[in-house]
C-alpha atoms as a PDB file:
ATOM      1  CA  UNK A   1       0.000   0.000   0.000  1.00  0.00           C
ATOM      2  CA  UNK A   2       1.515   3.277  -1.078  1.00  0.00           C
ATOM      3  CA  UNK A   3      -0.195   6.117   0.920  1.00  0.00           C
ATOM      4  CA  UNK A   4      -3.576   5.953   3.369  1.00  0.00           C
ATOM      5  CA  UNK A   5      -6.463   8.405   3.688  1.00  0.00           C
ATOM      6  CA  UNK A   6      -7.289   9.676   7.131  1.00  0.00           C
ATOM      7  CA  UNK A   7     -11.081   9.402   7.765  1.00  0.00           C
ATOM      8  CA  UNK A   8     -13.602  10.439  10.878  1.00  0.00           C
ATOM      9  CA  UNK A   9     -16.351   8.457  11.882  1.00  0.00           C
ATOM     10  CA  UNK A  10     -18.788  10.016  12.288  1.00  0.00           C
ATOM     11  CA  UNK A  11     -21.618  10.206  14.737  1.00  0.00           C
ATOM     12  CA  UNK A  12     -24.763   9.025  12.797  1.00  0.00           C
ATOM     13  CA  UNK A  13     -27.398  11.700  12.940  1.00  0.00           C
ATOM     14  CA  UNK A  14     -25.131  14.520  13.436  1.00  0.00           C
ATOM     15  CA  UNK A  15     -24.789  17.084  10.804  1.00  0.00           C
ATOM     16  CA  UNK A  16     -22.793  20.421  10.411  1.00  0.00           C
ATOM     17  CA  UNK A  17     -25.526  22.766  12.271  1.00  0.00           C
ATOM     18  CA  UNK A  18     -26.601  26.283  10.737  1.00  0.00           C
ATOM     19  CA  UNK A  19     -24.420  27.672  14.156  1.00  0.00           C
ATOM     20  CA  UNK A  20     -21.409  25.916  12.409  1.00  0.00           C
ATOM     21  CA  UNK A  21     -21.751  23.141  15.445  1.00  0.00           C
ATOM     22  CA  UNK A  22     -18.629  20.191  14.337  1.00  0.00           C
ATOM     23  CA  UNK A  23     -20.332  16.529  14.286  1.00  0.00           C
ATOM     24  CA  UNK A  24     -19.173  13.913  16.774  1.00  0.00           C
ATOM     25  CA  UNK A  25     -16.069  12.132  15.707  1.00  0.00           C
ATOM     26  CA  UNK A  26     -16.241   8.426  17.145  1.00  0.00           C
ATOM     27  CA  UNK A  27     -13.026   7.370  15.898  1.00  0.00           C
ATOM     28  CA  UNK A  28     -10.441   8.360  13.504  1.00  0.00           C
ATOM     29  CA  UNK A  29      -9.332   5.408  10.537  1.00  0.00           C
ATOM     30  CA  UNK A  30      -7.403   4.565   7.924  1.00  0.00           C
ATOM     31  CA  UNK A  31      -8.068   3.058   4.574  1.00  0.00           C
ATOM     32  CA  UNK A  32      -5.463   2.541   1.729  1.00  0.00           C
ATOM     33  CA  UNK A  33      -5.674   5.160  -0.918  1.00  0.00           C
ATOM     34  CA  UNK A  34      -7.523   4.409  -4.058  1.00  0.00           C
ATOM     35  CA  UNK A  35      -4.645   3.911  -6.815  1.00  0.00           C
ATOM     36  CA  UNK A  36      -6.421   5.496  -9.339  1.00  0.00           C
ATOM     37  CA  UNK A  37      -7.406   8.518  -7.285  1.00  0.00           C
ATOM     38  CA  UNK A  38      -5.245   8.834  -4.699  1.00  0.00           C
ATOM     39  CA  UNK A  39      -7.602  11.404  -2.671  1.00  0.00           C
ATOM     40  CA  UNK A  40      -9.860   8.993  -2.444  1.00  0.00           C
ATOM     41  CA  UNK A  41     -10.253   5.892  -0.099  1.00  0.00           C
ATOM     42  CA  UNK A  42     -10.439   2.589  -0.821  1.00  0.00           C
ATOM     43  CA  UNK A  43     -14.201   1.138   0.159  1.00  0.00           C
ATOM     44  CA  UNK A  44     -12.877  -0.372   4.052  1.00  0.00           C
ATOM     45  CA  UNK A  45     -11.082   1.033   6.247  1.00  0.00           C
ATOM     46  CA  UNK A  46      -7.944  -1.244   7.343  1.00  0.00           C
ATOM     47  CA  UNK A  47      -9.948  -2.267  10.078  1.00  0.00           C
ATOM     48  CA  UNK A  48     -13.106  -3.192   7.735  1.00  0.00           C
ATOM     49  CA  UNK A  49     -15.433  -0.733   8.017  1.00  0.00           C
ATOM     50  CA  UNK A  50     -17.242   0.935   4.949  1.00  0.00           C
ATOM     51  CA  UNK A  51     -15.845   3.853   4.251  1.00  0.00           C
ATOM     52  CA  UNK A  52     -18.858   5.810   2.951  1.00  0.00           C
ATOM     53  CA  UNK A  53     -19.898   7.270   5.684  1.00  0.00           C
ATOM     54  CA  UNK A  54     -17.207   8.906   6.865  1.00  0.00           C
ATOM     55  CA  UNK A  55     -15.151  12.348   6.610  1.00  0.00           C
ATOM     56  CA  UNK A  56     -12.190  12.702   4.668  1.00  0.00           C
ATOM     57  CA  UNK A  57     -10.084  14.388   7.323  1.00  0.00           C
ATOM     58  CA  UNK A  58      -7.207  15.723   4.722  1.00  0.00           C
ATOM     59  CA  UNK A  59      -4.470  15.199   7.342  1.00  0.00           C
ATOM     60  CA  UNK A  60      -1.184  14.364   6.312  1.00  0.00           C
ATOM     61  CA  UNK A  61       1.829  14.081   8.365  1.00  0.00           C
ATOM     62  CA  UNK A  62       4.187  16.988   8.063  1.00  0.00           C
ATOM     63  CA  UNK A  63       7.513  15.589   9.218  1.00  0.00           C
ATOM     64  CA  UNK A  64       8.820  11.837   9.740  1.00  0.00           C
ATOM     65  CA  UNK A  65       7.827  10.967  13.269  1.00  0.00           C
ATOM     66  CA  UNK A  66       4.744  12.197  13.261  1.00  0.00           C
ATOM     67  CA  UNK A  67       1.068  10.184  14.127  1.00  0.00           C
ATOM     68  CA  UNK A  68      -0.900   9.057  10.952  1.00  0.00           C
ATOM     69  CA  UNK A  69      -3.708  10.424  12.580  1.00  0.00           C
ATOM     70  CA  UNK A  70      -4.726  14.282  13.972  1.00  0.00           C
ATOM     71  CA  UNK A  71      -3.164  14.775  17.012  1.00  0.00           C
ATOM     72  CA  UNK A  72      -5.894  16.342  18.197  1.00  0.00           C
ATOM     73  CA  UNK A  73      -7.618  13.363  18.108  1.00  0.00           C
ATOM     74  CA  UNK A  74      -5.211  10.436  19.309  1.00  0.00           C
ATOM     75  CA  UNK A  75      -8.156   9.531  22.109  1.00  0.00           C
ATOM     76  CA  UNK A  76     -10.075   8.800  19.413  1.00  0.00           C
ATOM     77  CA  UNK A  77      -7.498   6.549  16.974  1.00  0.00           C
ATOM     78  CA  UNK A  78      -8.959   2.967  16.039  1.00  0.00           C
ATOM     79  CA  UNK A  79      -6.339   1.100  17.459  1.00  0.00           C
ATOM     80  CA  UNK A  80      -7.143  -1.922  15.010  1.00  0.00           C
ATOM     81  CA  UNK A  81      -6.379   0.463  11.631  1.00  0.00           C
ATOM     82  CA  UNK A  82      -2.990   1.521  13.868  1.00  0.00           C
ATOM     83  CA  UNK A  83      -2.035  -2.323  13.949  1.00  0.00           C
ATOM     84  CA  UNK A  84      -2.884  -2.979  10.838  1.00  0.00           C
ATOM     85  CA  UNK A  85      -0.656  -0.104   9.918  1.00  0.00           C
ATOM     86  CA  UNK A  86       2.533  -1.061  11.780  1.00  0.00           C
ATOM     87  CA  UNK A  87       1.688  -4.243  10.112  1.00  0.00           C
ATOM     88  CA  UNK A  88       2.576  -3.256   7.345  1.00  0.00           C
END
């Protein structure tokens, strides 16, 4: 796998409010990037789940070293996609 996509999982019924009001993240995942449009994930995360559903987050490490996910959000990391990374 050359590159993953950085998705949120989102909380089901919650939508971007008029007020600007974020949805719930649940968890943060990764899924392998789609080879033919890299931007894009493939259909399960590494993990399993469908990817549909979910926000592309648009994070990309900066610097080597770095978390594949937000730091903001490493509470919220699926800990499967993160073995299945180092698995790699």
């Amino acid at each position: 796998m050359g590159s993953i996509v950085v998705l949120f999982e989102l909380e089901p019924d919650d939508a971007l409010g008029p007020e600007g009001v974020e949805p719930t993240v649940l968890a943060v995942h990764a899924a392998g990037a789609d080879p033919e449009v890299p931007e894009d994930p493939l259909p399960r995360t590494l993990c399993g789940l469908d990817t549909g559903p979910m926000e592309h987050t648009h994070y990309r490490p900066r610097h080597p070293g770095e978390p594949w996910y937000p730091p903001s959000a490493a509470d919220r990391r699926c800990h499967a996609c993160e073995a299945a990374l180092r698995a790699l």
